[in-house]
PDB file of N, CA and C in Angstrom:
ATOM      1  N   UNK A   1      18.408  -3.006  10.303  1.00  0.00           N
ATOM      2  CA  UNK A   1      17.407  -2.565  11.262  1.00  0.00           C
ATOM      3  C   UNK A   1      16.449  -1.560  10.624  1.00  0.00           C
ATOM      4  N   UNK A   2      17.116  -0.933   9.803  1.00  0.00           N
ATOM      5  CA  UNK A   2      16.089   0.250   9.293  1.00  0.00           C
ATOM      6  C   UNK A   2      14.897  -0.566   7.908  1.00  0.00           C
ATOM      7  N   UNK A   3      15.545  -1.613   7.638  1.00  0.00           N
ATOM      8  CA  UNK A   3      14.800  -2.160   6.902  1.00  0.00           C
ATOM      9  C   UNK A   3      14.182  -2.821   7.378  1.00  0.00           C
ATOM     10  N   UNK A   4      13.994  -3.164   8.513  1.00  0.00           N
ATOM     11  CA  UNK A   4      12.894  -4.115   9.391  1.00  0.00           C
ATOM     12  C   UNK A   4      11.598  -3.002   9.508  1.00  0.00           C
ATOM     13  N   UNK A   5      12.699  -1.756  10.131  1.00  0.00           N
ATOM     14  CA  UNK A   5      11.730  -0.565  10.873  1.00  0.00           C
ATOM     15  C   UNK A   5      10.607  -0.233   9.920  1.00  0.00           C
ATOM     16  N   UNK A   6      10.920   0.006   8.183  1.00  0.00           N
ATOM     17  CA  UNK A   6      10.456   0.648   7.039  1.00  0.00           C
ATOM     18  C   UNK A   6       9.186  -0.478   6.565  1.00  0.00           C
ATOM     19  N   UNK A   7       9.638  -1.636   6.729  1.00  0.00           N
ATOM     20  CA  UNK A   7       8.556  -2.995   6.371  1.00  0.00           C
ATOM     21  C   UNK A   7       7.720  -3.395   7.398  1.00  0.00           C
ATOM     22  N   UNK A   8       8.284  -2.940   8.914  1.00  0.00           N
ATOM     23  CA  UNK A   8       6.936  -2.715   9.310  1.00  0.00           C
ATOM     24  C   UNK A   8       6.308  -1.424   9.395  1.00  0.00           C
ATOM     25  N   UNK A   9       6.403  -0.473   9.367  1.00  0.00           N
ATOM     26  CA  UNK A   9       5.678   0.490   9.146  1.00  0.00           C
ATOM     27  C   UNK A   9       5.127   0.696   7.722  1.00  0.00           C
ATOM     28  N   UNK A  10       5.651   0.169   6.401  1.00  0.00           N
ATOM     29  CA  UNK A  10       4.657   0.066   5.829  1.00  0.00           C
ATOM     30  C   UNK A  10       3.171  -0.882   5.611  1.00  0.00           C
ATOM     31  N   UNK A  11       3.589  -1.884   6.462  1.00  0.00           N
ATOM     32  CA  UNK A  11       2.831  -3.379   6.892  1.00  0.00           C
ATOM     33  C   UNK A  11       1.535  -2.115   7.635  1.00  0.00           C
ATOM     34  N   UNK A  12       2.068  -1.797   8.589  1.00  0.00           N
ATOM     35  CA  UNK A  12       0.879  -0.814   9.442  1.00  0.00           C
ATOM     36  C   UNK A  12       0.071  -0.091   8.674  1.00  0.00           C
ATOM     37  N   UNK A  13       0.674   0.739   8.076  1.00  0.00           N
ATOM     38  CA  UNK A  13      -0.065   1.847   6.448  1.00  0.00           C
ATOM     39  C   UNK A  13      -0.819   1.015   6.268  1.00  0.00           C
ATOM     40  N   UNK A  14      -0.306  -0.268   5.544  1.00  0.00           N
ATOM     41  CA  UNK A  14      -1.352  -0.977   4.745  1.00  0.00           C
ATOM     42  C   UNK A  14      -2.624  -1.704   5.732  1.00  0.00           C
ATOM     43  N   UNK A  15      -2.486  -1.977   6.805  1.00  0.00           N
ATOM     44  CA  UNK A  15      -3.292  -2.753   7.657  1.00  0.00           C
ATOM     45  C   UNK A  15      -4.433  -1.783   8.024  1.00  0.00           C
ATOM     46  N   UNK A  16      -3.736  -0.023   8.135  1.00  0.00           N
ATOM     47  CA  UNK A  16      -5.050   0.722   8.078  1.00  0.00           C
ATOM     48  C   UNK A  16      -5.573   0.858   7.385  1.00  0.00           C
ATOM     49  N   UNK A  17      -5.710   0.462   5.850  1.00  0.00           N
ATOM     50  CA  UNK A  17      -5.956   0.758   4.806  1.00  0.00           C
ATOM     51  C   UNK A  17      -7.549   0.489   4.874  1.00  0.00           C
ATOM     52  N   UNK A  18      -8.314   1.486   4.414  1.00  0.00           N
ATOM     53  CA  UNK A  18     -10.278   1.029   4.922  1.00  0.00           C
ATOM     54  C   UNK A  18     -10.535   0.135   3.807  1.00  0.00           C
ATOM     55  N   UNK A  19      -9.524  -0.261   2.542  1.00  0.00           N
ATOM     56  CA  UNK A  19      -9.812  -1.358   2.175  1.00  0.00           C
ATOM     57  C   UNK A  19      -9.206  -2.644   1.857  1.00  0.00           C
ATOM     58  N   UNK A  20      -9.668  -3.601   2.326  1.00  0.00           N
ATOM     59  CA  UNK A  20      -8.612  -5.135   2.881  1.00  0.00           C
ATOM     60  C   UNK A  20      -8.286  -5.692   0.977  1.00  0.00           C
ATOM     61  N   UNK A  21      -7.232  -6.361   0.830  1.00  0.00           N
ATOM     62  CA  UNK A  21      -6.760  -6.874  -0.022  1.00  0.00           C
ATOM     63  C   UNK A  21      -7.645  -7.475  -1.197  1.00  0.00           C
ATOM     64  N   UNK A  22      -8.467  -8.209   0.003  1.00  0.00           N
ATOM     65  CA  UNK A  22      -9.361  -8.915  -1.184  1.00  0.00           C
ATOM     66  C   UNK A  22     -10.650  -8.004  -1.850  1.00  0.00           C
ATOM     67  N   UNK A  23     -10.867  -7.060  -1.222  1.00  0.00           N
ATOM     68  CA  UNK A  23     -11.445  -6.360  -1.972  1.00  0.00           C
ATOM     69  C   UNK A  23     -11.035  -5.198  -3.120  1.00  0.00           C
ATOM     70  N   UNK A  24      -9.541  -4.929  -3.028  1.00  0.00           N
ATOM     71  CA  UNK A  24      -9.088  -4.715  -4.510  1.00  0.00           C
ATOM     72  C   UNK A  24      -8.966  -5.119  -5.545  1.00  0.00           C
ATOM     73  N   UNK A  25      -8.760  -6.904  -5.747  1.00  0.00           N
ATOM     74  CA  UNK A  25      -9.250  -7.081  -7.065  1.00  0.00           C
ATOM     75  C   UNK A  25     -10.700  -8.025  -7.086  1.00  0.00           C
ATOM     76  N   UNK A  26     -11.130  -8.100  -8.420  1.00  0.00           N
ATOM     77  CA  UNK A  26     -12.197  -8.669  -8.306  1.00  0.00           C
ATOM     78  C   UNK A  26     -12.670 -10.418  -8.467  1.00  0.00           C
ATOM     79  N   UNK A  27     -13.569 -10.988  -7.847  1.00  0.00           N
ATOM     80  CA  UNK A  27     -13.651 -11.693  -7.669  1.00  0.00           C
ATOM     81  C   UNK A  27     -13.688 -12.852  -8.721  1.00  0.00           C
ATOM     82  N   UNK A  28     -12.259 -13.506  -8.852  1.00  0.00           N
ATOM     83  CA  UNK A  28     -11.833 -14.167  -9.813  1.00  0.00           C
ATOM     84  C   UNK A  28     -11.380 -15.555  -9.689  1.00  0.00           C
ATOM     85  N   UNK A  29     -11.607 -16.693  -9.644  1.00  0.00           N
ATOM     86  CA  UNK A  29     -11.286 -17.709  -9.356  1.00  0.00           C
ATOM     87  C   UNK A  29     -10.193 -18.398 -10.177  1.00  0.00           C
ATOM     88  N   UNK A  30      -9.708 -17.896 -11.393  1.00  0.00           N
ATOM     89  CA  UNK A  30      -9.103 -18.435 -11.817  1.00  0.00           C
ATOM     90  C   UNK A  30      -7.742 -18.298 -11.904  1.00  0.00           C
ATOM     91  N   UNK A  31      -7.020 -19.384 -12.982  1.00  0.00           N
ATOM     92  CA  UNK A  31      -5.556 -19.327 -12.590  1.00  0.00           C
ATOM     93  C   UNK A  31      -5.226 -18.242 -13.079  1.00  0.00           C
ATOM     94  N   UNK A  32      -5.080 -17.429 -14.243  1.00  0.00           N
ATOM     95  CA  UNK A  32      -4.991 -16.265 -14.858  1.00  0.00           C
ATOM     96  C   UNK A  32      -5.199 -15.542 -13.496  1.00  0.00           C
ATOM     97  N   UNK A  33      -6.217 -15.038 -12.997  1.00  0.00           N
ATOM     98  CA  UNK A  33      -6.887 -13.933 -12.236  1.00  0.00           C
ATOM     99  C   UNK A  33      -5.561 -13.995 -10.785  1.00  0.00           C
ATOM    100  N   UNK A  34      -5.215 -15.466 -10.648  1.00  0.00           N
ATOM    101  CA  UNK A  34      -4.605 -15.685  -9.482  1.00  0.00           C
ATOM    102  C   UNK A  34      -3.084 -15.137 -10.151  1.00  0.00           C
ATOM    103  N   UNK A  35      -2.867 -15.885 -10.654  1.00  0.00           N
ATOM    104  CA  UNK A  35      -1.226 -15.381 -11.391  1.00  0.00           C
ATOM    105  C   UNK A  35      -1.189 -13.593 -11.090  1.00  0.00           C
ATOM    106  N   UNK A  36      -2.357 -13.271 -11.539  1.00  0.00           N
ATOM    107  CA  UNK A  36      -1.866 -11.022 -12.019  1.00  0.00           C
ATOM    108  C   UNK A  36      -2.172 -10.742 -10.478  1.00  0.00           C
ATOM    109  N   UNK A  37      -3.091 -11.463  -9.564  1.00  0.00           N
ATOM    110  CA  UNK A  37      -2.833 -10.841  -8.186  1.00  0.00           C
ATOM    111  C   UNK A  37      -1.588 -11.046  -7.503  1.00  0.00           C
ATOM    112  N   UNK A  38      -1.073 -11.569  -7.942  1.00  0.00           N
ATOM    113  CA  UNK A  38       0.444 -12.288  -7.111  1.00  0.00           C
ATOM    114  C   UNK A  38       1.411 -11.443  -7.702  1.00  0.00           C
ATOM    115  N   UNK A  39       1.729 -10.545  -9.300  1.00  0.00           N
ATOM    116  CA  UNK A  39       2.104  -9.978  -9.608  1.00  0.00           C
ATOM    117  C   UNK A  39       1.744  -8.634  -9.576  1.00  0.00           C
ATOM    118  N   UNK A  40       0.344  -8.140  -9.249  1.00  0.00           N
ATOM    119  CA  UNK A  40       0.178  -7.087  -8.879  1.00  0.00           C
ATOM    120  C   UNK A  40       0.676  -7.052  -7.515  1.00  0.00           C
ATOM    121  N   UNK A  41       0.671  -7.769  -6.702  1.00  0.00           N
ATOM    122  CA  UNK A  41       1.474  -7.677  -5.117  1.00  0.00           C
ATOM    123  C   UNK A  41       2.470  -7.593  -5.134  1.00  0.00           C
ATOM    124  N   UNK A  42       3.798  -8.205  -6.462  1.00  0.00           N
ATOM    125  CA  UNK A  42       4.982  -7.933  -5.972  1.00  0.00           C
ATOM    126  C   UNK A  42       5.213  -6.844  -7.253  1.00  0.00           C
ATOM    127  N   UNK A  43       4.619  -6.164  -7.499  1.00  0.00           N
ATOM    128  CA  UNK A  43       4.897  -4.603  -8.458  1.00  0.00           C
ATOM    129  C   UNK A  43       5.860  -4.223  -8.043  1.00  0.00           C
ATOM    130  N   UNK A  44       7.093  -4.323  -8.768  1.00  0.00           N
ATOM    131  CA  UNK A  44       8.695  -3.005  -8.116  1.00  0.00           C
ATOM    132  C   UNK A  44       7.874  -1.770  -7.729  1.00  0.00           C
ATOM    133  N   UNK A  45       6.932  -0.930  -8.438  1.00  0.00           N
ATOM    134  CA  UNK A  45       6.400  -0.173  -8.144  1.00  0.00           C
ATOM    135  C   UNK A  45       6.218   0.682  -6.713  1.00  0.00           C
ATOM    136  N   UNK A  46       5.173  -0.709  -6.025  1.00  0.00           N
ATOM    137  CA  UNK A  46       5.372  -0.793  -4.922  1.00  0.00           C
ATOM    138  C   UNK A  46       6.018  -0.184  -4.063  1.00  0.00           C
ATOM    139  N   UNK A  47       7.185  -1.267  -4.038  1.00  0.00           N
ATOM    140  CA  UNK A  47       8.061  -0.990  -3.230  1.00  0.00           C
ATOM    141  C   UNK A  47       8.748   0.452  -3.145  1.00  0.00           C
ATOM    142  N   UNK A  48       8.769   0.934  -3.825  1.00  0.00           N
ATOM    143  CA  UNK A  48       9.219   3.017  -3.751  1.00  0.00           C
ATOM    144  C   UNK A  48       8.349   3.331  -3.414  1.00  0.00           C
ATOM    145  N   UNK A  49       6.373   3.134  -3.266  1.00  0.00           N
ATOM    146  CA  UNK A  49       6.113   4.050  -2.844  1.00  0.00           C
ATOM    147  C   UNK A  49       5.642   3.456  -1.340  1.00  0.00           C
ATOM    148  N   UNK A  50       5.983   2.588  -1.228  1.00  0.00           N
ATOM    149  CA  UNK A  50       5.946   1.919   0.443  1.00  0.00           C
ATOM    150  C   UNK A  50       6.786   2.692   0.878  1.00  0.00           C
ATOM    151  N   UNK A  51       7.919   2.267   0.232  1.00  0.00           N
ATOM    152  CA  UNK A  51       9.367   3.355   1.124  1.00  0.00           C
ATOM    153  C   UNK A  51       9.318   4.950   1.047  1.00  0.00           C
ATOM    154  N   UNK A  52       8.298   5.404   0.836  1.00  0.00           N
ATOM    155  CA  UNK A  52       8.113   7.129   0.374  1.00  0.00           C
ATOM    156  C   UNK A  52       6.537   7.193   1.583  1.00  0.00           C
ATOM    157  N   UNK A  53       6.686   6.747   2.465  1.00  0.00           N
ATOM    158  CA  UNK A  53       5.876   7.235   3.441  1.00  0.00           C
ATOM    159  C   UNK A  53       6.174   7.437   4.557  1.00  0.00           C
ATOM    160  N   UNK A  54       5.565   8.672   5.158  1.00  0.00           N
ATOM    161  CA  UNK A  54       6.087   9.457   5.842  1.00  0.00           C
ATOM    162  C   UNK A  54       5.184   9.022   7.274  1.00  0.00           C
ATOM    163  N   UNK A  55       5.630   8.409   8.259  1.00  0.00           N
ATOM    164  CA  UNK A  55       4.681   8.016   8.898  1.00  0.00           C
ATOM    165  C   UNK A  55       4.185   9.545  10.023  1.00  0.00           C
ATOM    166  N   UNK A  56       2.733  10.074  10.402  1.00  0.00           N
ATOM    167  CA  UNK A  56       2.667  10.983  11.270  1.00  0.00           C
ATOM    168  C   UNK A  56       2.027  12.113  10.523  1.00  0.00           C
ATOM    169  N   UNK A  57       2.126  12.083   8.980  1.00  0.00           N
ATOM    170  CA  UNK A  57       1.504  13.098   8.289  1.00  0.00           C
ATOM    171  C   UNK A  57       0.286  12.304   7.634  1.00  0.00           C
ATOM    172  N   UNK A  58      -0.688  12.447   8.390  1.00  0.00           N
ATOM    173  CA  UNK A  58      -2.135  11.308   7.558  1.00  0.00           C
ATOM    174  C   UNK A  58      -2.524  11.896   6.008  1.00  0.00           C
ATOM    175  N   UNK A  59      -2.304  13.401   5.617  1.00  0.00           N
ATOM    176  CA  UNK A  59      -2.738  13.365   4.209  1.00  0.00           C
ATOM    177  C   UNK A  59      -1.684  12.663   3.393  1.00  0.00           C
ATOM    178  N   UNK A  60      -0.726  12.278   3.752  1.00  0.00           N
ATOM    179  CA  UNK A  60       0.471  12.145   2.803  1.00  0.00           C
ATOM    180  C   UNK A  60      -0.070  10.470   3.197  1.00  0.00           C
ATOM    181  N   UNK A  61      -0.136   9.802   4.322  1.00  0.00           N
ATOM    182  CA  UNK A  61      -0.468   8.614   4.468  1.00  0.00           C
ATOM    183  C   UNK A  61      -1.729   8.177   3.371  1.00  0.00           C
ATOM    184  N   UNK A  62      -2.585   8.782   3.587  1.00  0.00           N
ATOM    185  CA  UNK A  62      -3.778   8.754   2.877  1.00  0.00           C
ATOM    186  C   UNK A  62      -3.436   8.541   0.940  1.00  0.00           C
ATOM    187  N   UNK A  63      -3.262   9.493   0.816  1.00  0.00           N
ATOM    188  CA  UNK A  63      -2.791   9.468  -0.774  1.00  0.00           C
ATOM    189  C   UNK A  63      -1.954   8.505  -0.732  1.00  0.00           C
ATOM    190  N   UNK A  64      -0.419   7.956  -0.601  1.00  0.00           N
ATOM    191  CA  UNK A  64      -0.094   6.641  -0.536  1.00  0.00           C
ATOM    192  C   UNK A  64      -0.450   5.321  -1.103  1.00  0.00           C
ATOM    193  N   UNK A  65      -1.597   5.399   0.247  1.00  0.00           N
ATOM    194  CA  UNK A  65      -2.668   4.350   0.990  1.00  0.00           C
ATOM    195  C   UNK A  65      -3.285   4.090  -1.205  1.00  0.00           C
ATOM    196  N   UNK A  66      -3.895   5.497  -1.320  1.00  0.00           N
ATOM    197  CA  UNK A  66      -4.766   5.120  -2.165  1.00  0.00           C
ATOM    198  C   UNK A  66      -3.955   4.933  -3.714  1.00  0.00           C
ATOM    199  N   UNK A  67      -2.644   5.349  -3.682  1.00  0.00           N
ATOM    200  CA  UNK A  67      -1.754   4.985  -4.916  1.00  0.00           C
ATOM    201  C   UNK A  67      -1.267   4.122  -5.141  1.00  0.00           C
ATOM    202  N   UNK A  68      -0.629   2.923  -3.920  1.00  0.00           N
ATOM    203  CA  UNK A  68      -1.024   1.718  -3.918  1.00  0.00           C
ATOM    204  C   UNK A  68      -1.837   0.860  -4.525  1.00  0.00           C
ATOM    205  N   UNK A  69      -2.730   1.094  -3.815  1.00  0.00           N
ATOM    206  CA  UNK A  69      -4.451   0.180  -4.262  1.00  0.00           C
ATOM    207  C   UNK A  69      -4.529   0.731  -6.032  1.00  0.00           C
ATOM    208  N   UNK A  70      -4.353   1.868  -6.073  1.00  0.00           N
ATOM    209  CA  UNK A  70      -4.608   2.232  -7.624  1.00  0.00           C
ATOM    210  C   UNK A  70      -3.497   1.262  -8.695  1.00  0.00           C
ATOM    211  N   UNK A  71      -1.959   1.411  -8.181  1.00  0.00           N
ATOM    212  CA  UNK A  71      -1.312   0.716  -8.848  1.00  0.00           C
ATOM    213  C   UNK A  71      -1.496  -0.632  -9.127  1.00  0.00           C
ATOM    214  N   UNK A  72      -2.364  -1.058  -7.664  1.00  0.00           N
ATOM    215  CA  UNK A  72      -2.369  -3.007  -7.785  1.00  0.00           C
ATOM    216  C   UNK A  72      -3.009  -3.159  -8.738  1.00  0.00           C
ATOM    217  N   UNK A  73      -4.375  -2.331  -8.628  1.00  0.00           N
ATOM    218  CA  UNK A  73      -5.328  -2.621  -9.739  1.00  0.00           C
ATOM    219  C   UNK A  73      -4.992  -2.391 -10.858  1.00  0.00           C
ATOM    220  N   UNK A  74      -4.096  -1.509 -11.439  1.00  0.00           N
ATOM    221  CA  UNK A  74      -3.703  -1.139 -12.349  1.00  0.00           C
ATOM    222  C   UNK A  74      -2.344  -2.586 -13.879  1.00  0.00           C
ATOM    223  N   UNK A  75      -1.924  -3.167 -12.131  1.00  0.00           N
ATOM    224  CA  UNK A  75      -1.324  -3.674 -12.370  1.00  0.00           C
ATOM    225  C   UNK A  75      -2.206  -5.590 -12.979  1.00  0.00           C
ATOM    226  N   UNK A  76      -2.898  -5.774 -12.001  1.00  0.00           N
ATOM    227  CA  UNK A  76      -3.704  -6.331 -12.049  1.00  0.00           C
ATOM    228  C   UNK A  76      -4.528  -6.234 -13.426  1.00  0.00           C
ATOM    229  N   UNK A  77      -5.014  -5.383 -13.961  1.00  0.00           N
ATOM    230  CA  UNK A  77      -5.811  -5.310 -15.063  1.00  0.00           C
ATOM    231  C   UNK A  77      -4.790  -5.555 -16.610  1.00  0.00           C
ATOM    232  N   UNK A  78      -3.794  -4.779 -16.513  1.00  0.00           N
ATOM    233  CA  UNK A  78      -2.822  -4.769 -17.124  1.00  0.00           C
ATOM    234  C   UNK A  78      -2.353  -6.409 -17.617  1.00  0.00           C
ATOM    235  N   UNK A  79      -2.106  -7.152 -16.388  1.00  0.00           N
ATOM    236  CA  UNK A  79      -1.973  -8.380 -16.374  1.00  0.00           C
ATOM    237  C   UNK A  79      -3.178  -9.350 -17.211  1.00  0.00           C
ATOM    238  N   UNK A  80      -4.409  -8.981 -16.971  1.00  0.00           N
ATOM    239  CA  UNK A  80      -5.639  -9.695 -17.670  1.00  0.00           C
ATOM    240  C   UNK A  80      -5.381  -9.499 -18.813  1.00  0.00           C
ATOM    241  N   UNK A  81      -5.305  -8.330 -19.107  1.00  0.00           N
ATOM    242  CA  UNK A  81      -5.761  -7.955 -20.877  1.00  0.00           C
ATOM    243  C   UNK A  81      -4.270  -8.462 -21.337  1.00  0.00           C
ATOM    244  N   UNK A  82      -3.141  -8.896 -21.008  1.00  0.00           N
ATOM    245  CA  UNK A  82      -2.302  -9.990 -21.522  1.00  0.00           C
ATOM    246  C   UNK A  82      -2.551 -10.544 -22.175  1.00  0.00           C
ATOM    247  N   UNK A  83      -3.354 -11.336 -20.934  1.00  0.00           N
ATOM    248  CA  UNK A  83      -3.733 -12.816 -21.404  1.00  0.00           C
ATOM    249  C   UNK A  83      -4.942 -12.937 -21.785  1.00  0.00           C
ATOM    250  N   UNK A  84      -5.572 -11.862 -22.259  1.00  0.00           N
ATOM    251  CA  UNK A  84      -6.568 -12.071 -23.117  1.00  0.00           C
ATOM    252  C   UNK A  84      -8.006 -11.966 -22.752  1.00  0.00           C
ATOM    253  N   UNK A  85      -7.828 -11.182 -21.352  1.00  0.00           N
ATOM    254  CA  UNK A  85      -9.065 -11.245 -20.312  1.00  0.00           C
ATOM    255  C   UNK A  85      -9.358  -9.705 -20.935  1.00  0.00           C
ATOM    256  N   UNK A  86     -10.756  -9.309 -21.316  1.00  0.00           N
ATOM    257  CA  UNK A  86     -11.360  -8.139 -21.148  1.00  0.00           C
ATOM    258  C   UNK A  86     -11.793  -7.844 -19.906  1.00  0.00           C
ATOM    259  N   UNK A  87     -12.054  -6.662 -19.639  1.00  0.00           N
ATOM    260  CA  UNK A  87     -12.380  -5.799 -18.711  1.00  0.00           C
ATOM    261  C   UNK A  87     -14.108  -5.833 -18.725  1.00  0.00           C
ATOM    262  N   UNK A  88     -14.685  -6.255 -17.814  1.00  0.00           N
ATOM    263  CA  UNK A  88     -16.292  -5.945 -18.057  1.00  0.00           C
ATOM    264  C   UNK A  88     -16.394  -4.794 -17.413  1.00  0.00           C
ATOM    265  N   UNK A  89     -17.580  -4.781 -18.426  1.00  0.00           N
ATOM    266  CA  UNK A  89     -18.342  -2.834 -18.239  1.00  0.00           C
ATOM    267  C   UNK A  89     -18.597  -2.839 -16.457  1.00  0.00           C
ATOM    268  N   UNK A  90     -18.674  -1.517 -16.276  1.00  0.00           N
ATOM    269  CA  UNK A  90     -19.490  -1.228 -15.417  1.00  0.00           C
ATOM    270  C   UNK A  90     -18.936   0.419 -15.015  1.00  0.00           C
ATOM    271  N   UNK A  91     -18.904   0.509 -13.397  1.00  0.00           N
ATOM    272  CA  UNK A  91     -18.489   2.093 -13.192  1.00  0.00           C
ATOM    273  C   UNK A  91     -16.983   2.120 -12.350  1.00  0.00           C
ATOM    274  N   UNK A  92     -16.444   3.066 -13.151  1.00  0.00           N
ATOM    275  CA  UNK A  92     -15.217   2.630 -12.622  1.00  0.00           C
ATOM    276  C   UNK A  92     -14.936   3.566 -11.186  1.00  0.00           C
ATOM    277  N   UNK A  93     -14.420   2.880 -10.630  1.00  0.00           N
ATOM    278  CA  UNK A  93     -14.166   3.193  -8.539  1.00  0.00           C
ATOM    279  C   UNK A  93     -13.797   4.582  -8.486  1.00  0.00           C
ATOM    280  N   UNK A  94     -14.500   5.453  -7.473  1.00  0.00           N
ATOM    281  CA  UNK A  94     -13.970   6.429  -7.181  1.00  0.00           C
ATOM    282  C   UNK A  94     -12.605   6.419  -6.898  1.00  0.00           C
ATOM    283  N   UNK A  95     -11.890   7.508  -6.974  1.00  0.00           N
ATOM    284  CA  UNK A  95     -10.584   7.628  -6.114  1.00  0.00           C
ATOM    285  C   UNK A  95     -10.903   9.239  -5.513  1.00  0.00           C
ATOM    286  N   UNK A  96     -10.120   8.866  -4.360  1.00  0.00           N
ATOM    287  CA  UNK A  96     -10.339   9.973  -3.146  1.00  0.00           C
ATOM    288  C   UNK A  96      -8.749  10.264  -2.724  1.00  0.00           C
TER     289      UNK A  96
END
């Protein structure tokens, strides 16, 4: 039960999140690009800091929210330059 309780309340975190899934990684059509999003989603990572939120305290929600999204991408990029994908220039995303 408590693991139902914890997966949906992190489901909620993430659903408030002001930014939706597909706009964390970038717009990639390919199989490579598809493979590291599917592995940036299931990051062990993740999962500890899903379970390390405190629901009711919004700065602690907030930071979370945005260590998440940092890890996917992180994870995500990580995954490209594998397989051989460079990173194109540009400016890299605030974090707040």
């Amino acid at each position: 039960m408590k693991t139902a309780a914890a997966f949906l309340v992190a489901l909620a975190v993430m659903g408030c999140a002001g930014q939706s899934r597909e706009d964390i990684f970038p717009a990639d059509t390919s199989a490579d690009a598809a493979a590291c999003r599917e592995e940036a989603r299931r990051d062990p990572a993740l999962r500890d800091l899903r379970h390390s939120i405190f629901i009711g305290f919004q700065a602690q929600e907030e930071a979370l929210r945005n260590e998440i999204v940092t890890t996917q991408r992180r994870t995500y990029f990580d995954c490209m330059a594998l397989r051989g994908h460079t990173r194109q220039g540009g400016v890299e995303r605030v974090r707040r």
